[in-house]
Protein backbone atom coordinates (compact mmCIF):
# COMPACT_ATOMS: atom_id res chain seq x y z
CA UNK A 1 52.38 14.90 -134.66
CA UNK A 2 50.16 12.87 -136.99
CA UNK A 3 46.81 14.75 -135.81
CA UNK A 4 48.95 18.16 -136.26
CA UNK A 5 50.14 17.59 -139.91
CA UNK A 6 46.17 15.95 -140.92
CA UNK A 7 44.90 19.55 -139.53
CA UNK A 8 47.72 21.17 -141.41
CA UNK A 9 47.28 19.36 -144.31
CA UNK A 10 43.40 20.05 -143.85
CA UNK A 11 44.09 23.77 -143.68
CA UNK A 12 45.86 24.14 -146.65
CA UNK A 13 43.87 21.97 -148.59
CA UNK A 14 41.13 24.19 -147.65
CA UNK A 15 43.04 27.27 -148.82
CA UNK A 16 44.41 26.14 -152.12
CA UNK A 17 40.92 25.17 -152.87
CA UNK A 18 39.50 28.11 -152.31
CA UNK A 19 42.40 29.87 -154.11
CA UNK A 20 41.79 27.39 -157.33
CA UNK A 21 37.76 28.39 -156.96
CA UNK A 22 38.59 32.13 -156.99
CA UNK A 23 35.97 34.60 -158.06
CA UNK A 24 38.44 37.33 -159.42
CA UNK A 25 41.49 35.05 -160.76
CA UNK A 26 44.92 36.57 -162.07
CA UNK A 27 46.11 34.09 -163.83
CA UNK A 28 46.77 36.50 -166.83
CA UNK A 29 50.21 38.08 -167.63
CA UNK A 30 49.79 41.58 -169.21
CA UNK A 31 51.63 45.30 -168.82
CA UNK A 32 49.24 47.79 -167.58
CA UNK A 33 47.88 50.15 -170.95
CA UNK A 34 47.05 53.90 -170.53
CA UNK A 35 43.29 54.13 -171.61
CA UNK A 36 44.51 56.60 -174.13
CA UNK A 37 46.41 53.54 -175.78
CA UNK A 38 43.88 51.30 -175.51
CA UNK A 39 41.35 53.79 -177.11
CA UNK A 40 43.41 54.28 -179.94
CA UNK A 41 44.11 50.39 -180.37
CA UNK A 42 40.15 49.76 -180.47
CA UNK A 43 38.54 49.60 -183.75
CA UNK A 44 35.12 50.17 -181.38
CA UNK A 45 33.89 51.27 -177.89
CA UNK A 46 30.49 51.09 -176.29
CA UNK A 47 28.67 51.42 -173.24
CA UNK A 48 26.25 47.93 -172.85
CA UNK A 49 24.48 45.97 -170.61
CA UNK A 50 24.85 41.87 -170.55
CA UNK A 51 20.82 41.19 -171.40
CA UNK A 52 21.39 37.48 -171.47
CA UNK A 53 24.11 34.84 -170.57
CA UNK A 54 24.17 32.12 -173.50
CA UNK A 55 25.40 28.64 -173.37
CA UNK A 56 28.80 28.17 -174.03
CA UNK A 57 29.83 26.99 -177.63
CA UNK A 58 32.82 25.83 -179.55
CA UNK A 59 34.29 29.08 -181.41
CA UNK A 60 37.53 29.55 -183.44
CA UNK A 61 39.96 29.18 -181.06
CA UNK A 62 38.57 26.68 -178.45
CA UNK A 63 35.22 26.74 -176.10
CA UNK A 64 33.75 30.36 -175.55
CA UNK A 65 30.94 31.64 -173.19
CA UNK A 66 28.48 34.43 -174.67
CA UNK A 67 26.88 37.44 -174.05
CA UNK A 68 24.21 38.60 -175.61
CA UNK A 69 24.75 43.22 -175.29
CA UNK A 70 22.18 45.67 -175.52
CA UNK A 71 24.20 48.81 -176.92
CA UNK A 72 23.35 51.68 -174.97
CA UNK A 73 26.04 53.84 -176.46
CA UNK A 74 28.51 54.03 -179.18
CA UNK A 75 31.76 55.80 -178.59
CA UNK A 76 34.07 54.45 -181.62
CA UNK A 77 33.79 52.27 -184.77
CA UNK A 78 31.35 51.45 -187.15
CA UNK A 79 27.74 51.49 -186.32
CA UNK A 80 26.34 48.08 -184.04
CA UNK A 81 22.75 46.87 -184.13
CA UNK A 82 20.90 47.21 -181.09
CA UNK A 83 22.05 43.87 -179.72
CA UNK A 84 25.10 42.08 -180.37
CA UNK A 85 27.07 39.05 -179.27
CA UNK A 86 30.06 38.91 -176.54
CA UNK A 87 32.48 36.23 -176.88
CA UNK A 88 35.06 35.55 -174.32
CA UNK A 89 37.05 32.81 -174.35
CA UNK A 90 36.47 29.48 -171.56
CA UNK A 91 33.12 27.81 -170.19
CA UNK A 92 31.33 24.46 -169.98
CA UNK A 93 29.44 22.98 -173.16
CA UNK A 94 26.10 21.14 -172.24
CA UNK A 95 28.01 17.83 -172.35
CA UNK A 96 29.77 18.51 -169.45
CA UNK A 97 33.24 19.66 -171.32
CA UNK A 98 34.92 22.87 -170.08
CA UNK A 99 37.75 24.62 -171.08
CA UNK A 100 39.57 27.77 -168.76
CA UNK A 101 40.77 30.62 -169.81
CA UNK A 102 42.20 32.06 -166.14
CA UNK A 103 42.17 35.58 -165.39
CA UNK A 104 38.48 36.51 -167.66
CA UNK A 105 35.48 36.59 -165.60
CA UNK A 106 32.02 35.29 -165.90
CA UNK A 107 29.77 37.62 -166.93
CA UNK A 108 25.80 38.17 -165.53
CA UNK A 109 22.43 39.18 -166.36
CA UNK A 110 22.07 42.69 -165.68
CA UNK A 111 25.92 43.63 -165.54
CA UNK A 112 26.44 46.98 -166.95
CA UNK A 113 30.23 47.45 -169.09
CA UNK A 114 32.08 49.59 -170.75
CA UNK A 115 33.74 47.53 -173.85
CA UNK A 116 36.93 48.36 -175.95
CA UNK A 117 36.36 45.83 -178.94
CA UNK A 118 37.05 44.33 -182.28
CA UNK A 119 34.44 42.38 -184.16
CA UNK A 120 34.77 39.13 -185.41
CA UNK A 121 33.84 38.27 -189.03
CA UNK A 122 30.39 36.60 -187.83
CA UNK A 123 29.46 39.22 -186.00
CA UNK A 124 30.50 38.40 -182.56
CA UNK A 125 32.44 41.28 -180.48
CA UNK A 126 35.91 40.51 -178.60
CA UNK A 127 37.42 42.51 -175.69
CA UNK A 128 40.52 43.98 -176.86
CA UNK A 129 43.29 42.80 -174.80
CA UNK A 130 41.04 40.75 -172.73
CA UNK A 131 40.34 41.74 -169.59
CA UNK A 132 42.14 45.24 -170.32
CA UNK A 133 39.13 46.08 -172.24
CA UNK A 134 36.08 44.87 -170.38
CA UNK A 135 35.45 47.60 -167.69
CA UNK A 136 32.21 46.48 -165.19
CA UNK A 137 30.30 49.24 -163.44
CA UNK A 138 29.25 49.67 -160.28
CA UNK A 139 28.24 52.30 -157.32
CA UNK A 140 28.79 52.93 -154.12
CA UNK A 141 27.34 55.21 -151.85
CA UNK A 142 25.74 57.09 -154.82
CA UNK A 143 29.33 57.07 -156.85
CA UNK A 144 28.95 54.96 -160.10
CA UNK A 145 32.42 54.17 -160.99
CA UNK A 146 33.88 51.13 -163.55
CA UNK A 147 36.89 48.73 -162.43
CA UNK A 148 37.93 45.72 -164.28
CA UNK A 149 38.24 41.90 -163.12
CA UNK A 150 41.97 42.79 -163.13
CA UNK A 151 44.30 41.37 -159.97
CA UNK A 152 47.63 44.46 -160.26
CA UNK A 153 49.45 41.64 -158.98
CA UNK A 154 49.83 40.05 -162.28
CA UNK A 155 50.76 43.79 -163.98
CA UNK A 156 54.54 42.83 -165.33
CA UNK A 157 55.24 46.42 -166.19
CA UNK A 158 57.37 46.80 -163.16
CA UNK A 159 55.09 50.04 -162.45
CA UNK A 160 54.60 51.24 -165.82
CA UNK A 161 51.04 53.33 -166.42
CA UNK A 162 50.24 52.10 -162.71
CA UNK A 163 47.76 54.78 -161.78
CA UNK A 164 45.39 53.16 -164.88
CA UNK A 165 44.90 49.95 -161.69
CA UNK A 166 42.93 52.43 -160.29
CA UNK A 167 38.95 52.96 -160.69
CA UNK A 168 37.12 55.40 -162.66
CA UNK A 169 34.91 57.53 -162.18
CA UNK A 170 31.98 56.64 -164.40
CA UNK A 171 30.53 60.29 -165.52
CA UNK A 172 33.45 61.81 -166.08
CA UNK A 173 35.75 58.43 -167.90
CA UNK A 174 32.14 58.30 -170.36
CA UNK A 175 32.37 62.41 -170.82
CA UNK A 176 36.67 62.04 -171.38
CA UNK A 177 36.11 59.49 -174.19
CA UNK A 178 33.25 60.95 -175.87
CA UNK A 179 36.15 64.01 -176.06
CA UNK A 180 38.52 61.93 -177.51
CA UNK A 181 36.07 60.00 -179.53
CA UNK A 182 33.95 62.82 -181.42
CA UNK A 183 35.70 65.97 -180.71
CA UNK A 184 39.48 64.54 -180.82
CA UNK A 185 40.26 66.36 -177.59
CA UNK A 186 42.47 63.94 -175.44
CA UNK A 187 41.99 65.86 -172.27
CA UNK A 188 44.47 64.84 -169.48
CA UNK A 189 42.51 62.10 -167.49
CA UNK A 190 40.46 63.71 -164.92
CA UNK A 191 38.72 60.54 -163.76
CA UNK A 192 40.86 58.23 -162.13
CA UNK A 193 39.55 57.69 -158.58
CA UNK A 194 40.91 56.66 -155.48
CA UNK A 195 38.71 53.23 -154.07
CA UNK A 196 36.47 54.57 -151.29
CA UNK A 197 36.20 51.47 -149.37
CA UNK A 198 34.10 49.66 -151.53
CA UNK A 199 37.14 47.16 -152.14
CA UNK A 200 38.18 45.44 -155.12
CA UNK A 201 35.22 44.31 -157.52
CA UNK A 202 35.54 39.89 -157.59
CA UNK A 203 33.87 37.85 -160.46
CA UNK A 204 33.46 33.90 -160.75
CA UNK A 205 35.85 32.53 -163.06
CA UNK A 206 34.27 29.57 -165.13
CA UNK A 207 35.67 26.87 -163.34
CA UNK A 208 32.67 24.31 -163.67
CA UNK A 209 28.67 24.53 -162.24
CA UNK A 210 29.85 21.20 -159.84
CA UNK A 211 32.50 25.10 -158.49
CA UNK A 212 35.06 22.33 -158.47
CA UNK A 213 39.10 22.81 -158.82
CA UNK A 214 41.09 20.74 -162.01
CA UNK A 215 43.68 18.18 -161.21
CA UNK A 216 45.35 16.29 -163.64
CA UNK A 217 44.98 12.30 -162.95
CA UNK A 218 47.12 10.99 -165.64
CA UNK A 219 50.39 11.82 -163.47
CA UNK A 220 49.30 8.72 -160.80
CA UNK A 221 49.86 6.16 -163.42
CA UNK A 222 53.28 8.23 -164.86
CA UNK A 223 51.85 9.13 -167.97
CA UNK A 224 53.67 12.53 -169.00
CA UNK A 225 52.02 15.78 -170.19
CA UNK A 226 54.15 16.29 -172.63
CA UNK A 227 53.72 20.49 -174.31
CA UNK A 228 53.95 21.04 -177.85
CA UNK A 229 53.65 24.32 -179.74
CA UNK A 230 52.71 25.50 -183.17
CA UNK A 231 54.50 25.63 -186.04
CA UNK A 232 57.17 28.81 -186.32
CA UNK A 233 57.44 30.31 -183.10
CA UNK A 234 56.82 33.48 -181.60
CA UNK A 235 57.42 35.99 -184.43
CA UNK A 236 60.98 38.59 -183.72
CA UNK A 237 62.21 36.58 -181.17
CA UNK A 238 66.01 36.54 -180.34
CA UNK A 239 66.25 34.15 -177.54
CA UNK A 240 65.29 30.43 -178.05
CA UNK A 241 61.21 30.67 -177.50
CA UNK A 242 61.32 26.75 -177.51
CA UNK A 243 64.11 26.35 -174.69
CA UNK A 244 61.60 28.75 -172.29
CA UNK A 245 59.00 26.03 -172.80
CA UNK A 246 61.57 23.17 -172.02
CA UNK A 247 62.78 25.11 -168.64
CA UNK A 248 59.20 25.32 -167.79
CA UNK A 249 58.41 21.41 -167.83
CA UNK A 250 61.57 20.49 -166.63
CA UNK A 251 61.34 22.88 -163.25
CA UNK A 252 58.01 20.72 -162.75
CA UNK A 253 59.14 17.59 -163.57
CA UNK A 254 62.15 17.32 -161.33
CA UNK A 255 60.55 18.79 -158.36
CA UNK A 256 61.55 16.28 -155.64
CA UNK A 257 58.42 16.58 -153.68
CA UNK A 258 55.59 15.79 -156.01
CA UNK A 259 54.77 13.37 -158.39
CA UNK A 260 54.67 15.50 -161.60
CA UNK A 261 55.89 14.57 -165.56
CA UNK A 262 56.19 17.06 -167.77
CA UNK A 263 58.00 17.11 -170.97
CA UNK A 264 58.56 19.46 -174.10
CA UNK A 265 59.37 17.32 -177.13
CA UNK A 266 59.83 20.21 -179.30
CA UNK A 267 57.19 18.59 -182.03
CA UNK A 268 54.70 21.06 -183.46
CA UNK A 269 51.66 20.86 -184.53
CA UNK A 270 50.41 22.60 -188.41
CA UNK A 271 47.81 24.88 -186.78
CA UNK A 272 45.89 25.67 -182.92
CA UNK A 273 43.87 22.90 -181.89
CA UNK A 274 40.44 23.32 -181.39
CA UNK A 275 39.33 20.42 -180.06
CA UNK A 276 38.60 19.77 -176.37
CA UNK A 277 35.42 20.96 -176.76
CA UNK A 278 34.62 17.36 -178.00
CA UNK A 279 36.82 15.70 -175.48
CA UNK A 280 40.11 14.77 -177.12
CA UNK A 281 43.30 16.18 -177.42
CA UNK A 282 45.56 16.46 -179.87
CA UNK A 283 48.29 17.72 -177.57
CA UNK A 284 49.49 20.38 -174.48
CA UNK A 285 50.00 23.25 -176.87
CA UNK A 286 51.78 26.39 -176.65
CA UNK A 287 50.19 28.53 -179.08
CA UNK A 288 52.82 31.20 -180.37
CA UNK A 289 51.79 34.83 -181.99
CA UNK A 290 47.80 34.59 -181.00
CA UNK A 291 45.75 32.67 -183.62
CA UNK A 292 43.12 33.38 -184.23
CA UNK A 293 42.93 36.75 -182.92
CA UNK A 294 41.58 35.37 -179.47
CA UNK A 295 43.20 38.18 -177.75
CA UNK A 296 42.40 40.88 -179.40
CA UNK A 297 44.59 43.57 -179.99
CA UNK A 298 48.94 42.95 -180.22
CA UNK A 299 51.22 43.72 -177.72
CA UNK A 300 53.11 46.86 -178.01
CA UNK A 301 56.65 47.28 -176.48
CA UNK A 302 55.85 50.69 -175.76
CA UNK A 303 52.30 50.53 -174.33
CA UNK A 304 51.57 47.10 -172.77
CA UNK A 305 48.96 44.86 -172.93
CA UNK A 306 48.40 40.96 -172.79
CA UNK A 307 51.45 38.56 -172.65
CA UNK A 308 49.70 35.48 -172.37
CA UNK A 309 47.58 33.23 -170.59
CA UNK A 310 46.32 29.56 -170.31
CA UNK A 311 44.50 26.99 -168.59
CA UNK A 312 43.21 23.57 -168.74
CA UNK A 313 40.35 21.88 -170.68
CA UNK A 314 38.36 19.24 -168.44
CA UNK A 315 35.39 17.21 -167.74
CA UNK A 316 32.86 18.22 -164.92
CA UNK A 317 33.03 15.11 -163.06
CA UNK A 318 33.79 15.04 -159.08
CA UNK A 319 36.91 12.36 -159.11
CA UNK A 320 38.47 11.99 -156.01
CA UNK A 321 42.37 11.91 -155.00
CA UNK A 322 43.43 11.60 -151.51
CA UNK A 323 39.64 11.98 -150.69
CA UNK A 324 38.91 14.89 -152.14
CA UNK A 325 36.44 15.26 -155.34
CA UNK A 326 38.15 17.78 -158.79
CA UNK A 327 37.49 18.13 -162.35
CA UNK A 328 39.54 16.01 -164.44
CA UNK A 329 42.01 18.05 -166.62
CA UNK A 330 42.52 16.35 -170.42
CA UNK A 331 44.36 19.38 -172.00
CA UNK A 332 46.40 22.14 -171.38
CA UNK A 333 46.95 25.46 -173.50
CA UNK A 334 48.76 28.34 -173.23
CA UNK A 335 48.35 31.09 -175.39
CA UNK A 336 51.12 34.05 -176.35
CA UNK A 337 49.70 36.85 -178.02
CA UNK A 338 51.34 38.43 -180.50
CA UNK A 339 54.21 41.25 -180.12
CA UNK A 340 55.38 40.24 -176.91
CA UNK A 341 59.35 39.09 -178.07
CA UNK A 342 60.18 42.37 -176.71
CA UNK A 343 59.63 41.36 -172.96
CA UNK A 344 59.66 37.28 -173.50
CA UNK A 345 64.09 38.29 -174.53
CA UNK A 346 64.66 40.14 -171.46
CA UNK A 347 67.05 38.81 -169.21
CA UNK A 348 68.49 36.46 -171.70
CA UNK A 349 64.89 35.25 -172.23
CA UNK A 350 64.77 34.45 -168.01
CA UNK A 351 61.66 36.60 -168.08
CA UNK A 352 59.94 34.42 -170.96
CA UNK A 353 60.98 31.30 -169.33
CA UNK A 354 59.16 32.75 -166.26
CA UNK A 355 56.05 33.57 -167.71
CA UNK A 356 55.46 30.26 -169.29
CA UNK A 357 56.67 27.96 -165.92
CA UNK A 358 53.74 30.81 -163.95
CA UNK A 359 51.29 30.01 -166.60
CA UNK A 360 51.89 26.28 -166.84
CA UNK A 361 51.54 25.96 -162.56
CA UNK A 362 47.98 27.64 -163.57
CA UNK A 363 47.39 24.35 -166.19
CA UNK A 364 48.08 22.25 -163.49
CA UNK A 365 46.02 23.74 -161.47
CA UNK A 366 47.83 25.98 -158.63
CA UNK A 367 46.64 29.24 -157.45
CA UNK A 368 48.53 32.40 -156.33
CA UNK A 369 50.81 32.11 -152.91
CA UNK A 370 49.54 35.59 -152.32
CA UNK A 371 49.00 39.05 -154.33
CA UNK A 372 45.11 38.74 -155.04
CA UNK A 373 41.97 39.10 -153.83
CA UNK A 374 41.73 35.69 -152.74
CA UNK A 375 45.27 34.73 -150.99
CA UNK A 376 45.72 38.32 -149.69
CA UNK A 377 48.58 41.03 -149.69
CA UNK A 378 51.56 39.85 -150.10
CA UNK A 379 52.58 42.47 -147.65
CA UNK A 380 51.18 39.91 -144.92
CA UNK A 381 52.07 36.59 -146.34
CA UNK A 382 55.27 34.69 -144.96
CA UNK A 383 58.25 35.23 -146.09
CA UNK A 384 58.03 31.41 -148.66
CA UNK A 385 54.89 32.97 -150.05
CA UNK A 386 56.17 36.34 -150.82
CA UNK A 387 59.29 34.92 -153.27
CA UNK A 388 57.19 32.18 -154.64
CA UNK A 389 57.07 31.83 -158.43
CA UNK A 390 53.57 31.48 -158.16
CA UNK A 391 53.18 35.01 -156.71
CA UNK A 392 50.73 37.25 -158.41
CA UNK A 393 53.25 39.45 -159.16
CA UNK A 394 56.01 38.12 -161.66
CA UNK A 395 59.33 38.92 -160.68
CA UNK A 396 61.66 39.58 -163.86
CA UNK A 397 64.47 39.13 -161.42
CA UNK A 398 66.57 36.60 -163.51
CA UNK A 399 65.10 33.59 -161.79
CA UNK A 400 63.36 31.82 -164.93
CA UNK A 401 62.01 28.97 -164.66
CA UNK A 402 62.76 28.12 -160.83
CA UNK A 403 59.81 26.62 -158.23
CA UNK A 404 60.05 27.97 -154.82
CA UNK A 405 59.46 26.29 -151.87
CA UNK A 406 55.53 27.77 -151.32
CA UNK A 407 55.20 26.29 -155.03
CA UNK A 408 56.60 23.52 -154.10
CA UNK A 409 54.17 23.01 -150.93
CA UNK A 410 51.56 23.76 -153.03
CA UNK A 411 52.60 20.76 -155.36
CA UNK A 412 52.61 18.40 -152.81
CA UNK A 413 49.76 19.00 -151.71
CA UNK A 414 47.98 18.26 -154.94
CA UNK A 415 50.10 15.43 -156.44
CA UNK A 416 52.18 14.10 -153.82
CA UNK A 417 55.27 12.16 -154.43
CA UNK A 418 53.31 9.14 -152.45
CA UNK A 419 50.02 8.40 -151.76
CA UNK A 420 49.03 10.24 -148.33
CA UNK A 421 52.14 12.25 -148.10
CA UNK A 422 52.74 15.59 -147.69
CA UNK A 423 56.03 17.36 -148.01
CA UNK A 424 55.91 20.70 -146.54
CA UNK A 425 58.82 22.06 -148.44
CA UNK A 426 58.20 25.93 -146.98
CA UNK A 427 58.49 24.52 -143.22
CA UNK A 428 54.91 23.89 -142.22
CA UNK A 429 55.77 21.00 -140.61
C-alpha cells in the first residue's frame, strides 16, 4: 500500500504541477461580451504587432510586463504614434520579485493582435476588460483567424453571448469593425468561425523564468494569511461584500485535511497597495471597485465583462516542501472590478462568496480540477472533479463558499495537515 499511495501521490503531484505551470490559465472570472459591446466600450481599437517584450516594471497598480506595439492599423480613438507601449498587469522584476495576475498571458516577439484599449495618462495602452480585449492571430491551413487566451470554462454568464467563445475569422472580423468603426454600419456578425482542428490557442502565464509553481511557506510555522480590503467596499452592493470575504477564508481554514490559516479581520487599508514589487507587504488585500483602472473598462449588468481576478506576489527562489522545489508566495491580491454588485448579490450574495473562495484557491496556488486546456473536459473528469469548486466553470448553484472533496485533495497535497501525509479526500486511496 505504501509504494501505491508514493506513486499516487507522485501522479498527482505531477498533475497539479503541471496544472499550476499552465500555458493558457483561467483563473479569471468574467461574463462573455458581444464584440459589439466591447467595441462600443473601447475608447480605441487597433490592429499591432508585439515588436519587443520589455522588462517588467512597477506600474500603478502593482508589477506589469510590457509590450512595446507597432500600430499597423487604427480602427477607433484618437490617433497613436507609430509605436506605443502595452501594459498588462503580472511579471518578474530583475530582482527576482514577481507578482501574478492569473488568467493574462505572456506576450512574444512577433505576435500579431487585435487590441480593444484605453490609454493610460503616460501613454501606456491597457486591454479593456483584460483578456476580453486582447485578440492573438493566427492561421491554419491558409485561414488567418484571431482567438483570445480565454479558457469558456471560467465564462459565469451561464451561456450568455456564448457563440462570441468562438474564433474569428480574421478578414472578415477586421472588414465588420472597420463597418462599425468608419461607416457606423453594425452589420450582423458574419465572422464567427467554427475551430477547424487547429485546437484551442495556449499562452505561458508569467509564473517565473525558474517555470516554477507558488506555495505559501508561512502556513508550516501557523502564521495566518490574514485578507484585508480597501476602504468602502464594492460600490451598490446589497449583500454584505465583507462577509463573502470571511466565508472565503474560513472554508480554507477549517478544511480538516490540510494545514491552511486564513483569516479576514475586516481591517482596511486607506488605498491599493503597491508594493510587492519591492518585497514587502502591507497586507492580503481585496481590492474593491478596480483602482486604478487596472481592468479597464466596468462591468455592465447587461453586457458582461471582468468580475475579478487575483494571484500571488513571490520571490523566484526554488524552496522545497515535501521534496519538491516552488516559488515562495509573500502576498496575495484579489482584485474586483468595478460594476459587478449586480452578480456578486445573487443568490443572497452565494455567488460573490463563490467567486472570491475560487479566486483565493488561485492565491494559494491551486489549479483547475478540470474545464481547461490543461486539466481537460470536464466531460471526462471523475465525478469529484466535475463538482469541485475549483472547476473552471463557476457554478452559481447556491453553494458559496464550500471546498469539495477534489479541492480538498488538491489541498493536501500541497500543504498537508502533517508532514508526509496525504489525505485523499476524493477516494484516491
Amino acid at each position: 500500500m505504501h509504494a501505491v499511495r508514493k506513486h499516487v501521490l507522485s501522479t498527482m503531484l505531477l498533475a497539479l504541477l503541471l496544472a499550476l505551470l499552465s500555458g493558457r490559465a483561467g483563473a479569471l472570472s468574467y461574463v462573455m461580451m458581444s464584440d459589439e459591446s466591447l467595441l462600443d466600450s473601447s475608447p480605441l481599437l487597433v490592429r499591432a504587432e508585439v515588436v519587443e517584450a520589455l522588462p517588467a516594471v512597477r506600474g500603478p497598480g502593482g508589477i506589469e510586463s510590457r509590450y512595446l506595439l507597432r500600430i499597423d492599423e487604427q480602427f477607433k480613438g484618437s490617433p497613436l504614434p507609430a509605436r506605443v507601449e502595452l501594459a498588462l498587469p503580472g511579471g518578474v522584476l530583475a530582482s527576482g520579485i514577481g507578482q501574478i495576475s492569473y488568467g493574462v498571458p505572456s506576450l512574444r516577439t512577433g505576435h500579431a493582435l487585435l487590441l480593444f484599449a484605453e490609454q493610460r495618462r503616460d501613454g501606456v495602452l491597457l486591454a479593456e476588460q483584460l483578456t476580453l480585449g486582447l485578440f492573438l492571430r493566427g492561421a491554419h491551413q491558409g485561414l488567418a483567424y484571431y482567438t483570445r487566451a480565454l479558457d469558456s470554462g471560467d465564462d459565469q454568464g451561464q451561456g450568455r453571448n456564448a457563440a462570441y467563445h468562438r474564433l474569428r475569422d480574421a478578414l472578415r472580423f477586421e472588414a465588420w469593425l472597420r463597418d462599425a468603426s468608419f461607416a457606423k454600419r453594425r452589420r450582423t456578425p458574419d465572422y464567427l468561425i467554427d475551430d477547424p482542428g487547429i485546437g484551442a490557442a495556449k499562452f505561458n502565464l508569467f509564473l517565473g523564468t525558474n517555470l516554477l509553481p507558488i506555495r505559501w511557506f508561512q502556513f508550516d510555522t501557523n502564521t495566518a494569511l490574514n485578507w484585508v480590503s480597501i476602504v468602502g467596499g464594492q460600490t451598490g452592493m446589497v449583500q454584505d461584500e465583507f462577509a463573502m470575504i470571511t466565508a472565503a477564508a474560513n472554508a480554507l481554514t477549517n478544511d480538516p485535511g490540510s494545514k491552511l490559516t486564513v483569516t479576514h479581520s475586516g481591517g482596511t487599508i486607506p488605498s491599493a497597495d503597491t508594493h510587492c514589487d519591492n518585497g514587502t507587504s502591507d497586507g492580503h488585500a481585496v481590492l474593491w471597485n478596480d483602482p486604478g483602472n487596472v481592468i479597464a473598462g466596468t462591468y455592465n449588468c447587461g453586457s458582461g465583462g471582468i468580475l475579478a481576478n487575483g494571484g500571488p506576489c513571490f520571490f523566484e527562489t526554488a524552496t522545497l516542501s515535501n521534496g519538491q522545489p516552488y516559488n515562495e508566495a509573500f502576498e496575495g491580491r484579489i482584485r474586483v472590478q468595478d460594476g459587478v454588485a449586480c452578480y456578486f448579490d445573487g443568490d443572497a450574495g452565494k455567488n460573490g462568496a463563490e467567486v472570491m473562495l475560487h479566486e483565493m484557491g488561485h492565491v494559494i496556488g491551486l489549479g483547475h480540477s478540470c474545464g481547461d486546456a490543461q486539466s481537460g473536459t470536464c466531460g471526462s473528469a471523475t465525478a469529484a472533479e466535475q463538482i469541485a469548486t475549483m472547476r473552471a466553470t463557476a457554478f452559481g448553484d447556491g453553494r458559496g463558499a464550500s471546498l469539495k472533496p477534489d479541492d480538498q485533495a488538491a489541498l493536501a497535497l500541497v500543504y498537508p495537515a502533517a508532514p508526509g501525509v496525504a489525505l485523499f479526500a476524493n477516494g484516491f486511496e
